[in-house]
C-alpha atoms as a PDB file:
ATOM      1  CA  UNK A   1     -57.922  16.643  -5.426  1.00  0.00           C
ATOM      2  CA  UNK A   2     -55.765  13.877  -4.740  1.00  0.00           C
ATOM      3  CA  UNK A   3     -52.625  15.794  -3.577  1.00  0.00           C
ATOM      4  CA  UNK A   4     -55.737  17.615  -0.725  1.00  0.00           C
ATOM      5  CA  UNK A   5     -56.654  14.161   0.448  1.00  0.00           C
ATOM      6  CA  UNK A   6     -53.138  12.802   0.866  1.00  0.00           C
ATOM      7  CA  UNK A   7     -52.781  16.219   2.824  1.00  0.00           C
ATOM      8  CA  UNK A   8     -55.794  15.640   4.889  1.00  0.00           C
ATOM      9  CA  UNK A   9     -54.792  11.922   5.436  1.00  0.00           C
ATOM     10  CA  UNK A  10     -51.605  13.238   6.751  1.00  0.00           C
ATOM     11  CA  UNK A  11     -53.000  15.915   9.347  1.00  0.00           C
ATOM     12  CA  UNK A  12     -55.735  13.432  10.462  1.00  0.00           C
ATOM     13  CA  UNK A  13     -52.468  11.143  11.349  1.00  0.00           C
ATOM     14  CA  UNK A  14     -50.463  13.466  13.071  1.00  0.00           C
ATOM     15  CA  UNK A  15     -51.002  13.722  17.225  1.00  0.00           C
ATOM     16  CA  UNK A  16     -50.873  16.983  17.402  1.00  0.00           C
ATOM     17  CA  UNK A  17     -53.932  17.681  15.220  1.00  0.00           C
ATOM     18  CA  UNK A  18     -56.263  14.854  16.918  1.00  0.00           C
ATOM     19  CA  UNK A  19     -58.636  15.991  19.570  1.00  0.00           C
ATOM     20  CA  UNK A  20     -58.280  15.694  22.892  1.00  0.00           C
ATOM     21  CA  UNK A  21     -60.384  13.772  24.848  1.00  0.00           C
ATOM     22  CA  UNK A  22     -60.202  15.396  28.214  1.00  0.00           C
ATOM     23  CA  UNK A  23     -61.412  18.776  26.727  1.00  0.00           C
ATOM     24  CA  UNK A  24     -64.479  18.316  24.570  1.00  0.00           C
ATOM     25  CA  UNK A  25     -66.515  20.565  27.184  1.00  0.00           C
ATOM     26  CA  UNK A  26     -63.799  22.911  27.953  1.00  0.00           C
ATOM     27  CA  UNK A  27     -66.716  25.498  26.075  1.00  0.00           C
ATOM     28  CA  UNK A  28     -68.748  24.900  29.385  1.00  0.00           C
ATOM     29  CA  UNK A  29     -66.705  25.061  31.750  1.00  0.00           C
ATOM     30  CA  UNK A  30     -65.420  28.183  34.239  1.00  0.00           C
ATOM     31  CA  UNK A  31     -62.756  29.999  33.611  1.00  0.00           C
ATOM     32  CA  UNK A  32     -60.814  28.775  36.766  1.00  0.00           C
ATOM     33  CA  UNK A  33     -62.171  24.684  35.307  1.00  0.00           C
ATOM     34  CA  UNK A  34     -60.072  25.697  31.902  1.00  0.00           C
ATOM     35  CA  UNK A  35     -56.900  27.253  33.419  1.00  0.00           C
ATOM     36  CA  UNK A  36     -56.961  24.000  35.967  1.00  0.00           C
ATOM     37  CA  UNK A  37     -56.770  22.119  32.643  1.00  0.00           C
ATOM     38  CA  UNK A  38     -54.119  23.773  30.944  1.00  0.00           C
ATOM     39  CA  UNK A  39     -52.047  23.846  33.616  1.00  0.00           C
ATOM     40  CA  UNK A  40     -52.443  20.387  33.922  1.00  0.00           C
ATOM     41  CA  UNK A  41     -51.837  19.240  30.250  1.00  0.00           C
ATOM     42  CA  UNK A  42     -48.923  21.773  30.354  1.00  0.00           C
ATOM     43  CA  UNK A  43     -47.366  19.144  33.302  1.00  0.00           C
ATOM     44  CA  UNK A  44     -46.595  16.829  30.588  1.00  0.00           C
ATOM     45  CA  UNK A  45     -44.386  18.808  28.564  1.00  0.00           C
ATOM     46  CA  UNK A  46     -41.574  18.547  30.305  1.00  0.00           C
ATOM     47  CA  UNK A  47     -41.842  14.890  30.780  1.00  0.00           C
ATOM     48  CA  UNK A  48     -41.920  14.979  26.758  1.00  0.00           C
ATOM     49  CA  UNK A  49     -39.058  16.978  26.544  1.00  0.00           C
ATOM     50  CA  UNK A  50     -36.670  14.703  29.006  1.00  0.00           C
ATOM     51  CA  UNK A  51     -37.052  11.805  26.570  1.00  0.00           C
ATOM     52  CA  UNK A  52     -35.118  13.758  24.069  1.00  0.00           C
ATOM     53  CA  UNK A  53     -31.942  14.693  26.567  1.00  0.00           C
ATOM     54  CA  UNK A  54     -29.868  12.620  24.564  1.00  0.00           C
ATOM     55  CA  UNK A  55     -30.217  13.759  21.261  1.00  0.00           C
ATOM     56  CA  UNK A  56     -30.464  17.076  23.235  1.00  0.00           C
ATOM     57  CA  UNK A  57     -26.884  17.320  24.081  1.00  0.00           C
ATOM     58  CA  UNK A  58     -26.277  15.529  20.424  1.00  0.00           C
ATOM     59  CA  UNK A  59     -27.305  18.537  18.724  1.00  0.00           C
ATOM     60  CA  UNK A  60     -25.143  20.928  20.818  1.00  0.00           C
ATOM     61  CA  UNK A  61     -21.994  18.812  20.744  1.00  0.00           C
ATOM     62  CA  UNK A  62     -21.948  19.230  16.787  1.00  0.00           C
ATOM     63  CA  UNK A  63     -23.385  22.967  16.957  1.00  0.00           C
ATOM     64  CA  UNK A  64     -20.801  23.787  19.494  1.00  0.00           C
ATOM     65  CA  UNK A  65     -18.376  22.424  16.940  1.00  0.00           C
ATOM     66  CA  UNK A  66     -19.718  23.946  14.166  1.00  0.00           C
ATOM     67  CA  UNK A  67     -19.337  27.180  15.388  1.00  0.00           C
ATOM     68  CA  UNK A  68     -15.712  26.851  16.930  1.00  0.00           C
ATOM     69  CA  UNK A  69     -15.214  25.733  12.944  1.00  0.00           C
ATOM     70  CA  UNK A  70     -16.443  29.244  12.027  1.00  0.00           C
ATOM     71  CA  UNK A  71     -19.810  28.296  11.210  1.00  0.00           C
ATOM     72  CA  UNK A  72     -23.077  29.453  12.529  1.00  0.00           C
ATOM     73  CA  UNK A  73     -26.778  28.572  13.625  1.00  0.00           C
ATOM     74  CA  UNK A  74     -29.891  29.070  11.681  1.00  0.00           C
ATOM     75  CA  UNK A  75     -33.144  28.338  13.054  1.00  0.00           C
ATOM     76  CA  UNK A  76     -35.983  27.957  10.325  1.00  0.00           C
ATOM     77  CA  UNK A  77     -39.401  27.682  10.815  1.00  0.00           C
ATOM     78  CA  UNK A  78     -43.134  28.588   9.853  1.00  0.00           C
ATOM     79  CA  UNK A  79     -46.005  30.528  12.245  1.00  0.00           C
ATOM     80  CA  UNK A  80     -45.126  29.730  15.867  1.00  0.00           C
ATOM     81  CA  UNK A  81     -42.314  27.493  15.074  1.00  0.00           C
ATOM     82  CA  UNK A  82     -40.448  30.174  13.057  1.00  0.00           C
ATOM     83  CA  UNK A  83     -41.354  32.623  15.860  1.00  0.00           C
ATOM     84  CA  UNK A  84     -40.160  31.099  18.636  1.00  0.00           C
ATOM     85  CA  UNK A  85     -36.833  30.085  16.401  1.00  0.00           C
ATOM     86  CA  UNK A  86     -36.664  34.331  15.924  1.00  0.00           C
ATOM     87  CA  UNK A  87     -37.239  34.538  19.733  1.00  0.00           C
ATOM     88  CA  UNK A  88     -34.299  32.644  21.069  1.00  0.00           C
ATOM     89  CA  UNK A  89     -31.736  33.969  17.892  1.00  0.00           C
ATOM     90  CA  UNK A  90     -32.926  37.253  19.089  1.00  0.00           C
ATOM     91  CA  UNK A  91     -31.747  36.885  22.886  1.00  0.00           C
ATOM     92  CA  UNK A  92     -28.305  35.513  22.007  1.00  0.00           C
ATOM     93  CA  UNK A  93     -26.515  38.798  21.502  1.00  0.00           C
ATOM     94  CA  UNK A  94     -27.540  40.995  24.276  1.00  0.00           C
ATOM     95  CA  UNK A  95     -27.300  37.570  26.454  1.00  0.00           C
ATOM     96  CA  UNK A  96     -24.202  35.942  25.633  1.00  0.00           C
ATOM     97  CA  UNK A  97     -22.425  38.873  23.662  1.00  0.00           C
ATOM     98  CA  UNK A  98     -22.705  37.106  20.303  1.00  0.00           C
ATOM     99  CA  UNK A  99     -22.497  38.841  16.596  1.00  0.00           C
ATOM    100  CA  UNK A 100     -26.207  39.155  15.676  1.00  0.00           C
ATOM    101  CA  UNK A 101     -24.640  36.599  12.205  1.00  0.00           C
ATOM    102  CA  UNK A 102     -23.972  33.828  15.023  1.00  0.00           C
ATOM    103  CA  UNK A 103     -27.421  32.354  15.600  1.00  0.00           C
ATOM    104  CA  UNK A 104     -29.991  33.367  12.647  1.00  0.00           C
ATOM    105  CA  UNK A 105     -33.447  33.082  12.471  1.00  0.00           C
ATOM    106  CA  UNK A 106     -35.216  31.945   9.085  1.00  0.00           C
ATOM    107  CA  UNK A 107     -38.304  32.117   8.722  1.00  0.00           C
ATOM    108  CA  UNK A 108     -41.142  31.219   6.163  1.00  0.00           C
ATOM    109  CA  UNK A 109     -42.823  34.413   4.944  1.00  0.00           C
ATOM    110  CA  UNK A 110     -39.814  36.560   5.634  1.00  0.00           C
ATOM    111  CA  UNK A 111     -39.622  39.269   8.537  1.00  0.00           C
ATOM    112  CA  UNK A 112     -43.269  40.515   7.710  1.00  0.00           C
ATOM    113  CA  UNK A 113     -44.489  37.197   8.763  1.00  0.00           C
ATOM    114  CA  UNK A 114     -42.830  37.620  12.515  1.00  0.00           C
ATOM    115  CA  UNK A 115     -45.727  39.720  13.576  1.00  0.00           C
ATOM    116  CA  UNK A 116     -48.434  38.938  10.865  1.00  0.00           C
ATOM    117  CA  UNK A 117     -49.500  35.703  10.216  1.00  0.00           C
ATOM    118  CA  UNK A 118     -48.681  34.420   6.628  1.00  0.00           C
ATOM    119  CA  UNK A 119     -49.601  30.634   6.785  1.00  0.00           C
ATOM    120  CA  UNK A 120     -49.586  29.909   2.845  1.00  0.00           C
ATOM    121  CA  UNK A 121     -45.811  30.011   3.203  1.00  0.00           C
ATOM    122  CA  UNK A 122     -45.187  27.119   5.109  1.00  0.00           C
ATOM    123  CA  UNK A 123     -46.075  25.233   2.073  1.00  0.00           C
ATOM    124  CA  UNK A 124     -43.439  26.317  -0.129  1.00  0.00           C
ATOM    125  CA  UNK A 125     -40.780  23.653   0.189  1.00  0.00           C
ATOM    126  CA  UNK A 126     -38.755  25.540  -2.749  1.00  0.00           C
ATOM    127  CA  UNK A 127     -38.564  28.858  -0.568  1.00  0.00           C
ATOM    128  CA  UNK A 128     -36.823  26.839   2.274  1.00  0.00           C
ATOM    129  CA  UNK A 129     -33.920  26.021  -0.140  1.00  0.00           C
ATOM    130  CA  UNK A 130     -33.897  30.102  -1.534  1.00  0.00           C
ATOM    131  CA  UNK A 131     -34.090  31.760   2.026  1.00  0.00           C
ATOM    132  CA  UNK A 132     -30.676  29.597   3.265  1.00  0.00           C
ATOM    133  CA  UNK A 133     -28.861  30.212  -0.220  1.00  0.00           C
ATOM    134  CA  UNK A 134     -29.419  33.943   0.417  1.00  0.00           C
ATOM    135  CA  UNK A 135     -27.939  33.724   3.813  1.00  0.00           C
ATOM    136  CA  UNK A 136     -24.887  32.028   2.080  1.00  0.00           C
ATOM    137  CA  UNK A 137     -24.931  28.694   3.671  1.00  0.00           C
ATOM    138  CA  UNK A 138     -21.896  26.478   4.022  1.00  0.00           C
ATOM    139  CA  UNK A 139     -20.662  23.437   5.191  1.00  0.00           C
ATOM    140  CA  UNK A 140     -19.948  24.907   8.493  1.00  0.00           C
ATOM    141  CA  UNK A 141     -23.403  26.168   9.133  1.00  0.00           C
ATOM    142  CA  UNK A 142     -26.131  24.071  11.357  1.00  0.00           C
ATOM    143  CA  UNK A 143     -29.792  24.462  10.213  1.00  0.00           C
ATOM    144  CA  UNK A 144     -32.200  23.023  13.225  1.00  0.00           C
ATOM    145  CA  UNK A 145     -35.405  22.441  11.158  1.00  0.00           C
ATOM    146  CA  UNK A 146     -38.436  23.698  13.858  1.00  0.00           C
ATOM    147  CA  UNK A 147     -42.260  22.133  12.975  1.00  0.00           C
ATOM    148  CA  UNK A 148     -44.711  20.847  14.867  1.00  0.00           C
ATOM    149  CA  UNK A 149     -45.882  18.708  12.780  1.00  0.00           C
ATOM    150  CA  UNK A 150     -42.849  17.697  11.325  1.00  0.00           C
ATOM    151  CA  UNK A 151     -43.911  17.395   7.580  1.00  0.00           C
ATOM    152  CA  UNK A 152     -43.941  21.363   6.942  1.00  0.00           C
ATOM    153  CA  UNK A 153     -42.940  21.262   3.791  1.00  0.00           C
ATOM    154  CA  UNK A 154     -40.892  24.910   3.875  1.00  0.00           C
ATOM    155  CA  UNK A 155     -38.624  23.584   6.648  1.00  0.00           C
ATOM    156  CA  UNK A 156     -38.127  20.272   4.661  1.00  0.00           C
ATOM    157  CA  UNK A 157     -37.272  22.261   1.925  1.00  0.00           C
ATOM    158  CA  UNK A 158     -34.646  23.739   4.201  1.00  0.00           C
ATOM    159  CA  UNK A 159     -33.409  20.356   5.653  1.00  0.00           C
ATOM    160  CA  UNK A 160     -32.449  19.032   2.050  1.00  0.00           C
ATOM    161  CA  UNK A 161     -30.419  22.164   0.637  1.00  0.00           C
ATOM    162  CA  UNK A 162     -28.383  22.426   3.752  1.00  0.00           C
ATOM    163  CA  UNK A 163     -27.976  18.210   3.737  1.00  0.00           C
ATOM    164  CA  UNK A 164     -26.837  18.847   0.102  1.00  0.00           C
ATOM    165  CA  UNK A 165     -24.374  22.038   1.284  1.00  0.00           C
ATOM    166  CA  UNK A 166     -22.756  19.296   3.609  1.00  0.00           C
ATOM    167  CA  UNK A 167     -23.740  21.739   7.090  1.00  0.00           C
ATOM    168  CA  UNK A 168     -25.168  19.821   9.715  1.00  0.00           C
ATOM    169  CA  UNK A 169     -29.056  19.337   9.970  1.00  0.00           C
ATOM    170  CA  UNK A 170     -30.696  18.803  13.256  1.00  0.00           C
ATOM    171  CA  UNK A 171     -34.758  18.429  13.368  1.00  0.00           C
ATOM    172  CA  UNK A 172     -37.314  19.307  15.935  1.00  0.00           C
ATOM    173  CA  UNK A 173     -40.949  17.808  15.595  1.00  0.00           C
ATOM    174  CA  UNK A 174     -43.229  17.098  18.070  1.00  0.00           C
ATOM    175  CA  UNK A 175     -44.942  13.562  16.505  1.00  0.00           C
ATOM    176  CA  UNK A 176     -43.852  10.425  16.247  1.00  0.00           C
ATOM    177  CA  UNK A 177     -41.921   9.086  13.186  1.00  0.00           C
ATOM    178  CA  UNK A 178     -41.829  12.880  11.998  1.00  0.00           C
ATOM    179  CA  UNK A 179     -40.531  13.127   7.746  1.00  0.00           C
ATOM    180  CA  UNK A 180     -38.061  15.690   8.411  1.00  0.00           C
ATOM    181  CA  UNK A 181     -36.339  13.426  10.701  1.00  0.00           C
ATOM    182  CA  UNK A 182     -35.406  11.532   7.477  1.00  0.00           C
ATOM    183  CA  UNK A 183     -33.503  14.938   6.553  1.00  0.00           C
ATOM    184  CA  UNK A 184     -32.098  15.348   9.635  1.00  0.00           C
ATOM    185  CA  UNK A 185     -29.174  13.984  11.457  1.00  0.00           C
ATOM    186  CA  UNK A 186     -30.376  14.542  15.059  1.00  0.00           C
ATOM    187  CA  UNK A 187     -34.006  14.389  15.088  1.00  0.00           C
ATOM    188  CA  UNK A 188     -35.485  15.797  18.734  1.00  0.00           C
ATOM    189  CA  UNK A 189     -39.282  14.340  19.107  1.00  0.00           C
ATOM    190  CA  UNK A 190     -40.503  15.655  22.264  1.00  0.00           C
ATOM    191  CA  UNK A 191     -44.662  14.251  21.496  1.00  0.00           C
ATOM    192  CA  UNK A 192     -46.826  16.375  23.096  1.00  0.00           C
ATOM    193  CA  UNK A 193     -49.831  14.492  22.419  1.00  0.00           C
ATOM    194  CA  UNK A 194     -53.547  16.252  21.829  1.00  0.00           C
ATOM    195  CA  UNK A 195     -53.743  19.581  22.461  1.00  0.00           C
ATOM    196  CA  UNK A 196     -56.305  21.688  24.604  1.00  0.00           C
ATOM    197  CA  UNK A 197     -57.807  23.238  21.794  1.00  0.00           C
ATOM    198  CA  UNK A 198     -57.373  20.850  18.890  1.00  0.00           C
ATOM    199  CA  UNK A 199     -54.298  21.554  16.648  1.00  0.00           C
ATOM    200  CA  UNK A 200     -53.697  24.773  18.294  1.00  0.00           C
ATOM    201  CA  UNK A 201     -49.977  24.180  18.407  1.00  0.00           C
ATOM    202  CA  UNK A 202     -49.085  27.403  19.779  1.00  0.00           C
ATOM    203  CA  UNK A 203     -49.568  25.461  23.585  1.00  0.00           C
ATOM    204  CA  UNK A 204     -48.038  22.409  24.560  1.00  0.00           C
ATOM    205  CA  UNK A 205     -45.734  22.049  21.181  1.00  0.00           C
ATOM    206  CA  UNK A 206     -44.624  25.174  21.067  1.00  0.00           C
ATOM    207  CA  UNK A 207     -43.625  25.053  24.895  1.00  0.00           C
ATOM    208  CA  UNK A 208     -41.672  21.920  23.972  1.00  0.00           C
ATOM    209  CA  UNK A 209     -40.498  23.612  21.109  1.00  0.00           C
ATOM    210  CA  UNK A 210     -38.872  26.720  23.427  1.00  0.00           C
ATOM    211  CA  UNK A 211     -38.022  24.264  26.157  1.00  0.00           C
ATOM    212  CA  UNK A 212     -35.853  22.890  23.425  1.00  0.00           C
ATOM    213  CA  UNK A 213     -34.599  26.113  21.521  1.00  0.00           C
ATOM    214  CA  UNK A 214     -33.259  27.384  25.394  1.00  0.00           C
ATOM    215  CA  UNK A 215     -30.998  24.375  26.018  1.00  0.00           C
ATOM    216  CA  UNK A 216     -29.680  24.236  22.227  1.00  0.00           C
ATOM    217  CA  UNK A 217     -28.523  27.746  22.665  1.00  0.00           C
ATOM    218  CA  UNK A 218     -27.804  28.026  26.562  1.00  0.00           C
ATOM    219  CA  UNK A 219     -25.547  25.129  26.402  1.00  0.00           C
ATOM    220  CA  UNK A 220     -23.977  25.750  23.435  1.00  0.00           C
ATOM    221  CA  UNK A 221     -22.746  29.359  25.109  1.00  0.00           C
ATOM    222  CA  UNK A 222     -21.926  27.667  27.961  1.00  0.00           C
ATOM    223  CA  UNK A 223     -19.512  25.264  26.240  1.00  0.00           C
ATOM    224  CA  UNK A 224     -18.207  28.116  24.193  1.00  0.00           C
ATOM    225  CA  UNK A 225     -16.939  29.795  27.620  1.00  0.00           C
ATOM    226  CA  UNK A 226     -19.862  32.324  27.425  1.00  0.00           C
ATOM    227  CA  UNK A 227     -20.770  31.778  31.311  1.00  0.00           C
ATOM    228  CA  UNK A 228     -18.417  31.047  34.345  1.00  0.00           C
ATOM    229  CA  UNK A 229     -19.977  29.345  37.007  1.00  0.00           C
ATOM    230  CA  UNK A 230     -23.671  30.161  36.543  1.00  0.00           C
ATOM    231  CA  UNK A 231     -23.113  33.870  35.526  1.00  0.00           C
ATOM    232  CA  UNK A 232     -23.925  35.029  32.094  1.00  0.00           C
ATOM    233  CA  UNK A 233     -20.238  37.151  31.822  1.00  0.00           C
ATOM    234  CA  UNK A 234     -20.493  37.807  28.339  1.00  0.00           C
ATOM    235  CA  UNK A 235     -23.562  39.865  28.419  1.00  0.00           C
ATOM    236  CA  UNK A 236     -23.799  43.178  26.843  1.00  0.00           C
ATOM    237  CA  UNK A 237     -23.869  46.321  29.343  1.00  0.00           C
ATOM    238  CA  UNK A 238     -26.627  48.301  26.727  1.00  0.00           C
ATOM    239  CA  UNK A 239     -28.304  50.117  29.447  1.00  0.00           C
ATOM    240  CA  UNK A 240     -28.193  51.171  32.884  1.00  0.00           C
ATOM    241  CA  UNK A 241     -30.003  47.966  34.345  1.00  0.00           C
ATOM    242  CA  UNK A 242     -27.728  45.531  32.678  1.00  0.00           C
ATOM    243  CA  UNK A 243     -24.335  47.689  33.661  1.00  0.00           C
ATOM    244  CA  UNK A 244     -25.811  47.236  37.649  1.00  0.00           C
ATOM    245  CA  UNK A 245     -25.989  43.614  36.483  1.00  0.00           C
ATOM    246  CA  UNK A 246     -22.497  43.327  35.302  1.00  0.00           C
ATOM    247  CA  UNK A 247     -21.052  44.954  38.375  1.00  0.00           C
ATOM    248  CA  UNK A 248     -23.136  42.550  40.427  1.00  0.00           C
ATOM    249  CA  UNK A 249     -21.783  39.636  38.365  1.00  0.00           C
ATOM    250  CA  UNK A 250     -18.465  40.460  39.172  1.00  0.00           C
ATOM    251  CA  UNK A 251     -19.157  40.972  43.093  1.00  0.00           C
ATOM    252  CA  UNK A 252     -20.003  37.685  43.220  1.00  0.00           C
ATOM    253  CA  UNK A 253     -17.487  36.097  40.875  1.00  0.00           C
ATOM    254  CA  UNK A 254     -14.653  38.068  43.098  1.00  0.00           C
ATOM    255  CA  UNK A 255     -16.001  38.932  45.935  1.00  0.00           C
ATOM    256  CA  UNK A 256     -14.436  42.308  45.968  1.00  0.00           C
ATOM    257  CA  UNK A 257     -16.276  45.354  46.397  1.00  0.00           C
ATOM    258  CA  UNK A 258     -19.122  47.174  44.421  1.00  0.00           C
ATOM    259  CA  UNK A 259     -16.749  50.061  44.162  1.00  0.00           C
ATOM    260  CA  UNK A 260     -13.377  47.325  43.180  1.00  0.00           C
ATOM    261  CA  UNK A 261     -16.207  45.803  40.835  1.00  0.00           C
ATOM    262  CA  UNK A 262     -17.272  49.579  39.210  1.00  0.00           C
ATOM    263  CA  UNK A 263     -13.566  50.480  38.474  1.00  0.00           C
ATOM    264  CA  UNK A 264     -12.519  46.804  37.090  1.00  0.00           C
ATOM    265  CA  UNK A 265     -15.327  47.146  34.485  1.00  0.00           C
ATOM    266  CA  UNK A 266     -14.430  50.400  33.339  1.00  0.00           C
ATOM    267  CA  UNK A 267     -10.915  49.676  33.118  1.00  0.00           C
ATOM    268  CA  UNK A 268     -12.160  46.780  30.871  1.00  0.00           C
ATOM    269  CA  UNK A 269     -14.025  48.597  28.575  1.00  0.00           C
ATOM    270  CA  UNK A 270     -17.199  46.979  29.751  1.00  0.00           C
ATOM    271  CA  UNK A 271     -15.988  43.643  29.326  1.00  0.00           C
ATOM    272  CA  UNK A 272     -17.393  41.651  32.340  1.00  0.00           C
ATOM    273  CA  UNK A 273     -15.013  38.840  32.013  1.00  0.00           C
ATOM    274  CA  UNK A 274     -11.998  41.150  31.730  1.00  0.00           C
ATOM    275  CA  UNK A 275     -13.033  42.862  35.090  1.00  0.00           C
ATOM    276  CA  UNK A 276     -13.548  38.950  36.535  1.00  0.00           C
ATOM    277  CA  UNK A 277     -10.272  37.777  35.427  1.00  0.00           C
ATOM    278  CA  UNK A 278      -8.548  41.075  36.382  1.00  0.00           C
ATOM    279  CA  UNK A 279      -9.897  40.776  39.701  1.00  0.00           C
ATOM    280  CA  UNK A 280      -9.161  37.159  40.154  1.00  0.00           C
ATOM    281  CA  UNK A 281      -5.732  37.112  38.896  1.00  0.00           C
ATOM    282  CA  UNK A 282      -4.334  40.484  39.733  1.00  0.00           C
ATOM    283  CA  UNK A 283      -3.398  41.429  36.579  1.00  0.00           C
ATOM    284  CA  UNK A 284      -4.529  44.336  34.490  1.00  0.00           C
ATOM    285  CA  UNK A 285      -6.764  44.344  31.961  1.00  0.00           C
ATOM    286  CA  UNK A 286      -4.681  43.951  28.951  1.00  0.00           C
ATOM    287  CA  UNK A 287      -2.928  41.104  30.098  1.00  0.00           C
ATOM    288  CA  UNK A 288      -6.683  39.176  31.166  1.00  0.00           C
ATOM    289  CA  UNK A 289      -7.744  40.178  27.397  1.00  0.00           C
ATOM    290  CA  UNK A 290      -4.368  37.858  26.016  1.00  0.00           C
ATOM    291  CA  UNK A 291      -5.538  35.275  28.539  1.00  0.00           C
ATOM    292  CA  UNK A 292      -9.018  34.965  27.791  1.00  0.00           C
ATOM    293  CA  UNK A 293      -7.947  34.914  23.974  1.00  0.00           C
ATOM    294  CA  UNK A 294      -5.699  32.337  24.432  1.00  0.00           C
ATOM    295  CA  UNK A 295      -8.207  30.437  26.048  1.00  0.00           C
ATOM    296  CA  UNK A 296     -10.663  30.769  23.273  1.00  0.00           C
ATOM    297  CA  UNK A 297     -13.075  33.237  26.464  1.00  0.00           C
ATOM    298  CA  UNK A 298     -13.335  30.325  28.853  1.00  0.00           C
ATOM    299  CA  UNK A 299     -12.568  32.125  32.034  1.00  0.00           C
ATOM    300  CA  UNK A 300     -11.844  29.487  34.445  1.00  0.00           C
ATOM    301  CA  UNK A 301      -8.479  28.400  31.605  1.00  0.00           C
ATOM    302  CA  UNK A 302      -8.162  32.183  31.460  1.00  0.00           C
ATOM    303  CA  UNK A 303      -7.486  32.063  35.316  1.00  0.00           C
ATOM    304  CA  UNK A 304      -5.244  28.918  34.970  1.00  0.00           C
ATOM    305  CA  UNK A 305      -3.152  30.161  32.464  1.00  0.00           C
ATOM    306  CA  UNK A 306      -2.125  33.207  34.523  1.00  0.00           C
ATOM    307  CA  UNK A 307      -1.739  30.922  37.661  1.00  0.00           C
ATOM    308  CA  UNK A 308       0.726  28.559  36.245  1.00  0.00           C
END
């Protein structure tokens, strides 16, 4: 009994879980009243989220290093939290050309509880700790603890095994003072305040929550050389769509010719950076490959390496 009204205490604290006052008759309302409202509250989230640039580009300055170290990215979470973690470690690959091993998402519940809720799980603070042993974490590895709340106690769990394992710990909550920021060397608090529906975290914390998760891992690519100018060159030609994209990428990194473009990126295997720095430098494709190796894929010191 006691251990439920600490718990209750807790939730009745926390600003995501308090009612909102603007919305106690959304029930009456008309459909185009409630949209108006949403949209509305939704207007604050970004606000929320530009409070938090700093620690922002915190976090990607030691996952970028982390990962040049040979370590990678795990994203753990519970319900929407964990699922929007899986979202953005599932777009990394076929975006930016990563190993699928790079950016991982774990997730309370397992991969069942992607698509089906399993809420119980959250609460298992040991089961944080198990699912990152089983991954292997090191020293090298970042774990960004995801939570609304920021007391789940799975993702705590999480925070203090990979604190212990020495890899670097960032947290993402969206109340004030959240407890896994005491696990946590960069804690990101975007508050969101009340939501529409009361607790119904889904909305504006787990907008803040994606808002966050897209610049962690867009500008981490883009300081690992994964994008030249604003062009996503290390994209994965999988299909017919994202081959027209490639070509296109190159058109306008080169400004040579859809047909120059077509032949550069078969000559490179598919590699759209290959074909850019072929293009740019004219050089063939084996000698871009050396380049862009010995400028750890960063095109643009590809391009001045072959220029000198």
């Amino acid at each position: 009994m006691q251990e439920a009204r600490e718990v209750k205490e807790a939730l009745d604290r926390l600003l995501t879980e308090a009612r909102n006052p603007a919305t106690l008759e959304i029930d009456r309302w008309s459909t185009r009243e409630i949209v108006r409202k949403i949209n509305e509250e939704d207007q604050t989230v970004a606000a929320a989220v530009a409070t938090q640039l700093d620690a922002i580009a915190q976090a990607v300055d030691r996952i970028v290093a982390s990962l040049l170290a040979g370590g990678r990215l795990f994203y753990v979470g519970a319900g929407t939290s964990g699922r929007l973690g899986v979202l953005d470690a599932a777009e990394c690959p076929p975006t930016f050309g990563t190993d699928p091993q790079l950016v991982q998402a774990v997730m309370a519940g397992g991969e069942r509880a992607w698509s089906q809720a399993n809420e119980g799980a959250e609460d298992d603070e040991a089961a944080g700790e198990t699912d990152l042993r089983a991954r292997g974490l090191t020293s090298r590895d970042v774990v960004v603890g995801i939570t609304a709340s920021g007391r789940t106690p799975y993702v705590i769990g999480a925070l203090k095994y990979a604190g212990r394992v020495g890899a670097v710990t960032i947290g993402l909550a969206c109340n004030p003072n959240p407890p896994i920021a005491a696990y946590a060397q960069v804690a990101i608090v975007p508050v969101t305040g009340p939501e529409v529906i009361m607790g119904s975290t889904r909305m504006k914390a787990g907008t803040a929550q994606k808002m966050v998760l897209n610049m962690l891992s867009t500008v981490t690519m883009i300081r690992l050389g994964k994008v030249y100018s604003n062009l996503m060159v290390d994209m994965r030609s999988t299909n017919e769509k994202l081959r027209r994209r490639s070509v296109r990428m190159i058109e306008l990194a080169t400004g040579a010719s859809e047909e120059e473009c077509h032949q550069a990126l078969a000559a490179a295997g598919g590699e759209t950076k290959v074909a850019i720095v072929t293009l740019l430098a004219a050089v063939d494709a084996a000698v871009a490959r050396r380049a862009l190796e010995q400028a750890q894929g960063r095109v643009r010191e590809a391009l001045q390496l072959l220029h000198r």
